[in-house]
PDB file of N, CA and C in Angstrom:
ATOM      1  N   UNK A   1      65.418 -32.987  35.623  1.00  0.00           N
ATOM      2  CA  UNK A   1      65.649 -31.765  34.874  1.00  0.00           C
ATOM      3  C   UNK A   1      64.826 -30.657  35.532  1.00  0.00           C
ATOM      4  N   UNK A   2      65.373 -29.646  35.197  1.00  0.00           N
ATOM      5  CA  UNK A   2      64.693 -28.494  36.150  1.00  0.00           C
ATOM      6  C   UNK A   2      64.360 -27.675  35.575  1.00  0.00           C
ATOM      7  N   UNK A   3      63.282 -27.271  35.241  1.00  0.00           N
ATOM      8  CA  UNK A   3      62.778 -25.923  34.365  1.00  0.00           C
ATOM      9  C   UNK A   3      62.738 -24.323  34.543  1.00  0.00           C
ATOM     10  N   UNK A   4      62.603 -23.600  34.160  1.00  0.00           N
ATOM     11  CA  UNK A   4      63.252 -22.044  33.672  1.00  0.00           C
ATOM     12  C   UNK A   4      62.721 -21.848  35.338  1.00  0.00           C
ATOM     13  N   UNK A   5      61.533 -22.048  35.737  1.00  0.00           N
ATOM     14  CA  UNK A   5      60.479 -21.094  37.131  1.00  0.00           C
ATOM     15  C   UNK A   5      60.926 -22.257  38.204  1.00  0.00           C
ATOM     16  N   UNK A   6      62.389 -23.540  38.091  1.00  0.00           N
ATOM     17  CA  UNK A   6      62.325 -23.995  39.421  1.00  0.00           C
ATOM     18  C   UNK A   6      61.737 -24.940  39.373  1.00  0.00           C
ATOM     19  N   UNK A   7      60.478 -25.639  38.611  1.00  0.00           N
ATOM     20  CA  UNK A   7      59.782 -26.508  38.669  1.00  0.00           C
ATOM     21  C   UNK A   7      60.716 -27.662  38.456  1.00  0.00           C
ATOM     22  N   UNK A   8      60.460 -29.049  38.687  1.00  0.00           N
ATOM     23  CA  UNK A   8      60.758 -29.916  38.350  1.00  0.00           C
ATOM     24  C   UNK A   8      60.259 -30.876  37.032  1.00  0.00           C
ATOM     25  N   UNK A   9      61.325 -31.314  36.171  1.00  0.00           N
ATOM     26  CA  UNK A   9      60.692 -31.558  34.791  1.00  0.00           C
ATOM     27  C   UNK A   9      61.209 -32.713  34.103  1.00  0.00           C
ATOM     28  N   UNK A  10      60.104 -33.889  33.895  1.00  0.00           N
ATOM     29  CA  UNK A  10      59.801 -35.133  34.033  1.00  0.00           C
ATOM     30  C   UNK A  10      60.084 -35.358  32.062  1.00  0.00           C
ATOM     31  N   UNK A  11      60.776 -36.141  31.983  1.00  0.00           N
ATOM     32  CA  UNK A  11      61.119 -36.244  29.976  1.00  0.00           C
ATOM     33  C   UNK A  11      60.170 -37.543  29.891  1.00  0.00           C
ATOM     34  N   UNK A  12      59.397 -38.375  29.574  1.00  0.00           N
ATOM     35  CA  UNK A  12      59.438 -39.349  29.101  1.00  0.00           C
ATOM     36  C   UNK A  12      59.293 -39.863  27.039  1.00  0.00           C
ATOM     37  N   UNK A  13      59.333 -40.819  26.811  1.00  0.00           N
ATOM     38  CA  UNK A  13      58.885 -40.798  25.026  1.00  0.00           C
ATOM     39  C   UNK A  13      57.521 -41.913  25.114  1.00  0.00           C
ATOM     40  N   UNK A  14      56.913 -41.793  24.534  1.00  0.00           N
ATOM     41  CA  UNK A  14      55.992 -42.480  24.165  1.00  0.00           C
ATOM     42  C   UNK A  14      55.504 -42.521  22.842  1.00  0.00           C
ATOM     43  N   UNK A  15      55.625 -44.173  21.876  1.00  0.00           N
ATOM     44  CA  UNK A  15      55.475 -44.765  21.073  1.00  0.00           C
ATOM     45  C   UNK A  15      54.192 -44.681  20.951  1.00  0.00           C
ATOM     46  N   UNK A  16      53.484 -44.221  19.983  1.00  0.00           N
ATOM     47  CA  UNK A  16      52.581 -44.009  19.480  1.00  0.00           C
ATOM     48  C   UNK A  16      51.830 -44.638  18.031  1.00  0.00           C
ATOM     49  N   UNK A  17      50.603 -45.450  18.219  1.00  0.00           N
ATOM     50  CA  UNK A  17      50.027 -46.391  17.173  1.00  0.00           C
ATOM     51  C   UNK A  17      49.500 -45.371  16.422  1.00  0.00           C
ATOM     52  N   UNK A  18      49.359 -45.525  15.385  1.00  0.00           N
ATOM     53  CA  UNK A  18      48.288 -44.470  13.977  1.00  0.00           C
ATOM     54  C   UNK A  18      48.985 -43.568  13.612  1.00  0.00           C
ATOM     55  N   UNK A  19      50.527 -42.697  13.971  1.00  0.00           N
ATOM     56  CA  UNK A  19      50.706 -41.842  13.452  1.00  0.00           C
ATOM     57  C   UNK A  19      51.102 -42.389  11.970  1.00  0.00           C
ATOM     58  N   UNK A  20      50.055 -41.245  10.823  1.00  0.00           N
ATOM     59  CA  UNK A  20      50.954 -41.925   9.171  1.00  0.00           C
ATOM     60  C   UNK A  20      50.852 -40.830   8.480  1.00  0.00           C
ATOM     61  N   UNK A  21      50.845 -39.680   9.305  1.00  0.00           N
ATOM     62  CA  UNK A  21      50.981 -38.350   8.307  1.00  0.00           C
ATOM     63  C   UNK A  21      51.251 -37.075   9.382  1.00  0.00           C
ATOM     64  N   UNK A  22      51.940 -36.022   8.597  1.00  0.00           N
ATOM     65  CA  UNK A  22      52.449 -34.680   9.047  1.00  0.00           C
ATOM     66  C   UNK A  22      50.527 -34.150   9.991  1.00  0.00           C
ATOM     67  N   UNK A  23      49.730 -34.622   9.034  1.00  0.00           N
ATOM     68  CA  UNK A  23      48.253 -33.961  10.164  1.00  0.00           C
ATOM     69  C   UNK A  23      48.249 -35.099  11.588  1.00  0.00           C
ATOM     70  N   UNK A  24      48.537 -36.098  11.699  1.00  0.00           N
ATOM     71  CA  UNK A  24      48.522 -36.903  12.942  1.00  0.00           C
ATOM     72  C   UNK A  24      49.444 -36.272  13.641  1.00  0.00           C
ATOM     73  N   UNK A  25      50.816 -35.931  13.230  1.00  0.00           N
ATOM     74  CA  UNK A  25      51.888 -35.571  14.432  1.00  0.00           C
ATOM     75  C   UNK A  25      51.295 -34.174  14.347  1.00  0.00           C
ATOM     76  N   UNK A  26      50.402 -32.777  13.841  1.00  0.00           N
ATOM     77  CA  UNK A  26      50.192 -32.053  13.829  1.00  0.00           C
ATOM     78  C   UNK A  26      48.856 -32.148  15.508  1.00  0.00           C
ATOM     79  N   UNK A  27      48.085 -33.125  15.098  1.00  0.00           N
ATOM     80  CA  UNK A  27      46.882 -33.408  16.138  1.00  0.00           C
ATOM     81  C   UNK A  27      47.371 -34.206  17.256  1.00  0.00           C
ATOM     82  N   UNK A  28      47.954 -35.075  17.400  1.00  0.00           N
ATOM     83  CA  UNK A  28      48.623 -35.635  18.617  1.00  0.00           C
ATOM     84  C   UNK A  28      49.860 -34.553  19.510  1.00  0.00           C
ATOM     85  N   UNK A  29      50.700 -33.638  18.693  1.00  0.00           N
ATOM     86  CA  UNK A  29      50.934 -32.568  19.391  1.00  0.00           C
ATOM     87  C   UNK A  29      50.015 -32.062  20.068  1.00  0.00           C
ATOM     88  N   UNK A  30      49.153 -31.542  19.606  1.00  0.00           N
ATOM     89  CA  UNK A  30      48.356 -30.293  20.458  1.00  0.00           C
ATOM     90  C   UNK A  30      47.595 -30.756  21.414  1.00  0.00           C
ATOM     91  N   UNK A  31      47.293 -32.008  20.584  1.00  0.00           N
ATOM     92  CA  UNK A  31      46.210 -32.682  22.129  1.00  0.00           C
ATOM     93  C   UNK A  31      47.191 -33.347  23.410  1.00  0.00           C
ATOM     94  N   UNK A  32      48.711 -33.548  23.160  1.00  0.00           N
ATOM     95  CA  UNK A  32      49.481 -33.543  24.533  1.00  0.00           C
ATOM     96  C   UNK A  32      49.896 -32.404  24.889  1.00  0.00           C
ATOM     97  N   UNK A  33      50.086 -31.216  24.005  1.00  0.00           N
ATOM     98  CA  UNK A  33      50.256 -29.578  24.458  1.00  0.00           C
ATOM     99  C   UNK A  33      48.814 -29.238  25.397  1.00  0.00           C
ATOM    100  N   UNK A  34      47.542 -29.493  25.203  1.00  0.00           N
ATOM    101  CA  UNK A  34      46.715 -29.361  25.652  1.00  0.00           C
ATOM    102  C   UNK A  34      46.674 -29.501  27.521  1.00  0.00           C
ATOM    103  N   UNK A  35      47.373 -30.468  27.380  1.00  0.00           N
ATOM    104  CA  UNK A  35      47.119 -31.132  29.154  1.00  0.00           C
ATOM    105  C   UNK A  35      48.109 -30.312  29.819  1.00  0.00           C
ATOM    106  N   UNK A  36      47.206 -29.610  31.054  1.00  0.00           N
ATOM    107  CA  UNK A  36      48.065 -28.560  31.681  1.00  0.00           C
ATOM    108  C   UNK A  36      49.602 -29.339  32.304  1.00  0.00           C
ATOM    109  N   UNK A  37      50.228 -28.638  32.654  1.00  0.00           N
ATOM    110  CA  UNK A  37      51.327 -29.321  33.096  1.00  0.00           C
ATOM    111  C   UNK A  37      52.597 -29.505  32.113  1.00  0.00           C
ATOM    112  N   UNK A  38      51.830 -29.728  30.893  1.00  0.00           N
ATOM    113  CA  UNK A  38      52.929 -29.652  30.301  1.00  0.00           C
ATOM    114  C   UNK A  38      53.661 -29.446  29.553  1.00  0.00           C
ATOM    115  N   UNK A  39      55.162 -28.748  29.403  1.00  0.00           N
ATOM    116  CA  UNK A  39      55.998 -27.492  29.124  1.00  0.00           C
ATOM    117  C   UNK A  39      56.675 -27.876  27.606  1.00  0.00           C
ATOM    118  N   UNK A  40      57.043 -29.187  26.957  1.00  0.00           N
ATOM    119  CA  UNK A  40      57.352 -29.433  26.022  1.00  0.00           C
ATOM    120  C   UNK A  40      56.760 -30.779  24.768  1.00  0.00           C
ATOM    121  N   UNK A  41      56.391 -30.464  24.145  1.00  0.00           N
ATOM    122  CA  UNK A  41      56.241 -31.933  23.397  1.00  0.00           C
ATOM    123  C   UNK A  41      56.772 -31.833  22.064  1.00  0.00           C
ATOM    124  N   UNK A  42      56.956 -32.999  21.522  1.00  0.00           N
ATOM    125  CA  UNK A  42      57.697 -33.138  20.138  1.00  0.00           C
ATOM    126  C   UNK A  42      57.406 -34.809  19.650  1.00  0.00           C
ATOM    127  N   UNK A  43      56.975 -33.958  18.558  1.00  0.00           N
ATOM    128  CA  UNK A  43      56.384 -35.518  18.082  1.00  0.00           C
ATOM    129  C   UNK A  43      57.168 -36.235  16.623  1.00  0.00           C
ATOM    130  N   UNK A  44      57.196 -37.315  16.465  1.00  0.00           N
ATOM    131  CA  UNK A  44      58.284 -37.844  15.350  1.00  0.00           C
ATOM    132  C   UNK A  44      57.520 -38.713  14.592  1.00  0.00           C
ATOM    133  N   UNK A  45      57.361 -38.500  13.323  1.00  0.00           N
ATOM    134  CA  UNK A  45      56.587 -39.096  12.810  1.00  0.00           C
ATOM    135  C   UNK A  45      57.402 -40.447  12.340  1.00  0.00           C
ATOM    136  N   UNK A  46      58.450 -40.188  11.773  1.00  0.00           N
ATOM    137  CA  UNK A  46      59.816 -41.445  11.492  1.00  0.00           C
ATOM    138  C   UNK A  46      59.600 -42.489  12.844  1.00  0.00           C
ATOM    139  N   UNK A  47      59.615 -42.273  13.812  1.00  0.00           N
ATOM    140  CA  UNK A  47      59.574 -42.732  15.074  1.00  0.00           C
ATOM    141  C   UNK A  47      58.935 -43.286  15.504  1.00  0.00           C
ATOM    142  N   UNK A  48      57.451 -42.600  14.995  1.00  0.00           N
ATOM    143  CA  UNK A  48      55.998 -43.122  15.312  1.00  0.00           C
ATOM    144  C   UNK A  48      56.487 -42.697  17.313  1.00  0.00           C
ATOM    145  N   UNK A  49      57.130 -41.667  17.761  1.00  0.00           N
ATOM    146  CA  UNK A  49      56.811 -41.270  18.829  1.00  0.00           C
ATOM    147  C   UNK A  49      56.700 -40.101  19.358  1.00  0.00           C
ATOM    148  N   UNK A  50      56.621 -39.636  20.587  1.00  0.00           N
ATOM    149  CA  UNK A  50      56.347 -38.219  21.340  1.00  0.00           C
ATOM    150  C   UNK A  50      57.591 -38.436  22.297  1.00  0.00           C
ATOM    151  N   UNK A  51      58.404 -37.344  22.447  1.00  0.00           N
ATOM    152  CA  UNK A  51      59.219 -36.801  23.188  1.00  0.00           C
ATOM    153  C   UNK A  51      58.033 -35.600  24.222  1.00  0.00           C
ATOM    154  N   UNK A  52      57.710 -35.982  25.541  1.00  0.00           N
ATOM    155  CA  UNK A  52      57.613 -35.230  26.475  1.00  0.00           C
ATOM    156  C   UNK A  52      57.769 -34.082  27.513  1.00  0.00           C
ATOM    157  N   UNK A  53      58.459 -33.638  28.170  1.00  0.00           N
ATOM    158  CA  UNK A  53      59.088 -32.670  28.861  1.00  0.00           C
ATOM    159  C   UNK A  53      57.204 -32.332  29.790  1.00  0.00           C
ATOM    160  N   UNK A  54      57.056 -32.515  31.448  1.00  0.00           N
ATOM    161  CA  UNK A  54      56.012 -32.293  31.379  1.00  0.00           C
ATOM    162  C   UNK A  54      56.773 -32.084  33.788  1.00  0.00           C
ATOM    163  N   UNK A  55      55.783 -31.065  33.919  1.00  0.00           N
ATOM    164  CA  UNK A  55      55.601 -31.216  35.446  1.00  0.00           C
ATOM    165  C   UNK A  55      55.211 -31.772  36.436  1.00  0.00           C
ATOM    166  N   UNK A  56      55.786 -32.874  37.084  1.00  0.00           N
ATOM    167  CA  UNK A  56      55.678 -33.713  37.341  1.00  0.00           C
ATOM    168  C   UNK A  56      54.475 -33.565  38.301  1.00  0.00           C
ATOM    169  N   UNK A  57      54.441 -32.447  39.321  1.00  0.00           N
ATOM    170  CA  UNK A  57      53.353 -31.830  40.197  1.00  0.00           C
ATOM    171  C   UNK A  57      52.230 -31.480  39.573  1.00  0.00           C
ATOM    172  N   UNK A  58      52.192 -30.934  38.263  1.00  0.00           N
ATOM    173  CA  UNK A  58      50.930 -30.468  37.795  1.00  0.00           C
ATOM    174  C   UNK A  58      50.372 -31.634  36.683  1.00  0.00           C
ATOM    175  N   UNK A  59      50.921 -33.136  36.075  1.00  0.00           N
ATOM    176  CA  UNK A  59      50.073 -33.818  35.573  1.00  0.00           C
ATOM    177  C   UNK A  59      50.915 -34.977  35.873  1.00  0.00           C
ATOM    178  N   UNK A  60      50.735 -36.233  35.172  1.00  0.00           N
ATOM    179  CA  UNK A  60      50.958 -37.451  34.768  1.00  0.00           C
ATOM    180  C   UNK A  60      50.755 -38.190  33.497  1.00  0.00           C
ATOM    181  N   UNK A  61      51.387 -39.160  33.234  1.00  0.00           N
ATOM    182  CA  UNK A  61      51.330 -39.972  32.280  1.00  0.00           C
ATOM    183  C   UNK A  61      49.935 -40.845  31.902  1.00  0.00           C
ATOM    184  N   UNK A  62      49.171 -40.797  32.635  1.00  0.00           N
ATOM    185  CA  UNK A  62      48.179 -41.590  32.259  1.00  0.00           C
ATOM    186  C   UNK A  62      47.001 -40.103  31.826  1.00  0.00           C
ATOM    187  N   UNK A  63      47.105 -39.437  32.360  1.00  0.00           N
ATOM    188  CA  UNK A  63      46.310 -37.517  31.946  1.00  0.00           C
ATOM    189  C   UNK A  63      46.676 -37.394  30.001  1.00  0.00           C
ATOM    190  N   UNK A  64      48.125 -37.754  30.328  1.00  0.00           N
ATOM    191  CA  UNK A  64      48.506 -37.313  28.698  1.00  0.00           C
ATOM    192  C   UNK A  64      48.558 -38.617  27.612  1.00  0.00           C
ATOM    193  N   UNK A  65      48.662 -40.095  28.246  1.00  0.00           N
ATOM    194  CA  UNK A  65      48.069 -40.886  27.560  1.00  0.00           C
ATOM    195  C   UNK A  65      46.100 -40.799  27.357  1.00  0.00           C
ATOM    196  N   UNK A  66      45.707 -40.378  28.217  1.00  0.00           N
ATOM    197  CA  UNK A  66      44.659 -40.281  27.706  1.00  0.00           C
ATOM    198  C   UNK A  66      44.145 -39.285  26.633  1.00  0.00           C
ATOM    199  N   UNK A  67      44.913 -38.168  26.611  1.00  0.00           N
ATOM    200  CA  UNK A  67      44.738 -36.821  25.321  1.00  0.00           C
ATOM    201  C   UNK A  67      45.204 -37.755  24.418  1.00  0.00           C
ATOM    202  N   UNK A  68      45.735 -38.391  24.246  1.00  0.00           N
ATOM    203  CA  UNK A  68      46.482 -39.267  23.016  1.00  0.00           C
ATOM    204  C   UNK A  68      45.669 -40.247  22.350  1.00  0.00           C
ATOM    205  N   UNK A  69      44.462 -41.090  22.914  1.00  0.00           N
ATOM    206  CA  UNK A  69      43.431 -41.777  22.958  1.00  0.00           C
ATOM    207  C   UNK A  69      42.469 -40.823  22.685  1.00  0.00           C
ATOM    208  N   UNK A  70      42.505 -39.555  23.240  1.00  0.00           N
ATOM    209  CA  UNK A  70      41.065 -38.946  23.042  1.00  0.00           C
ATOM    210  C   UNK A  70      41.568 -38.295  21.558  1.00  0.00           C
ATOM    211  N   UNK A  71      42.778 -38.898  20.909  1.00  0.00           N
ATOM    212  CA  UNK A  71      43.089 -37.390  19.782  1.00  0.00           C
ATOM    213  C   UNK A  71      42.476 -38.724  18.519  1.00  0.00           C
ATOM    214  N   UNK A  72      42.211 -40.054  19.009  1.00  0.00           N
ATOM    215  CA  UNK A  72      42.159 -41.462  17.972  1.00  0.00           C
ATOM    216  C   UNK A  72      43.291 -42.036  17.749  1.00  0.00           C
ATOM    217  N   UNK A  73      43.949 -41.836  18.871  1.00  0.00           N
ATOM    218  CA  UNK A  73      45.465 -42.507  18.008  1.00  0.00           C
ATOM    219  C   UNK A  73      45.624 -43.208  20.042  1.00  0.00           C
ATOM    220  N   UNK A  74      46.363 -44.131  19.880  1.00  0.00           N
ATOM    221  CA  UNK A  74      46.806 -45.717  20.797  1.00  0.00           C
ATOM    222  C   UNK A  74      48.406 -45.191  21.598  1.00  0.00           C
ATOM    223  N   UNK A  75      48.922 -44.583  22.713  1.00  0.00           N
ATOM    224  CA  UNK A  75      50.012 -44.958  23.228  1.00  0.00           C
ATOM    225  C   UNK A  75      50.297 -46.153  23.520  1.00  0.00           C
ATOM    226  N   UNK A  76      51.329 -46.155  23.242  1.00  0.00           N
ATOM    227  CA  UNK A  76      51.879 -47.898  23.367  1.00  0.00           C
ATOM    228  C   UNK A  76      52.959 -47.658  24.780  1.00  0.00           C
TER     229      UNK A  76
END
């Protein structure tokens, strides 16, 4: 997928342990909005997951599993 400036743009989902309220998907958003790089997140609490959208050049999956760990909550 290709984003608005040309960049190239990486979707993945990640299943997420501890989410059990509107304040967890509120704090696990921001702390994967946090990590530069990347352009979309969406979090599901029904789901217990995160929908991604992120630049593949400017981070990775283990950068934004770790905001996810540092927010108290487990990517699976």
């Amino acid at each position: 997928m290709t984003g608005k400036g040309g960049y190239f743009l990486v979707q993945e989902i990640i299943r997420i342990e501890g989410l059990e309220c509107n304040h967890c998907v509120v704090r696990v958003g921001r702390a994967i909005a946090s990590v530069q790089g990347v352009m979309e997140v969406d979090v599901n609490l029904e789901k217990r997951e995160a929908v991604v959208n992120f630049e593949e050049t400017r981070t990775n999956m283990g950068k934004i599993r770790t905001a996810i760990r540092e927010a108290g909550y487990e990517p699976l």
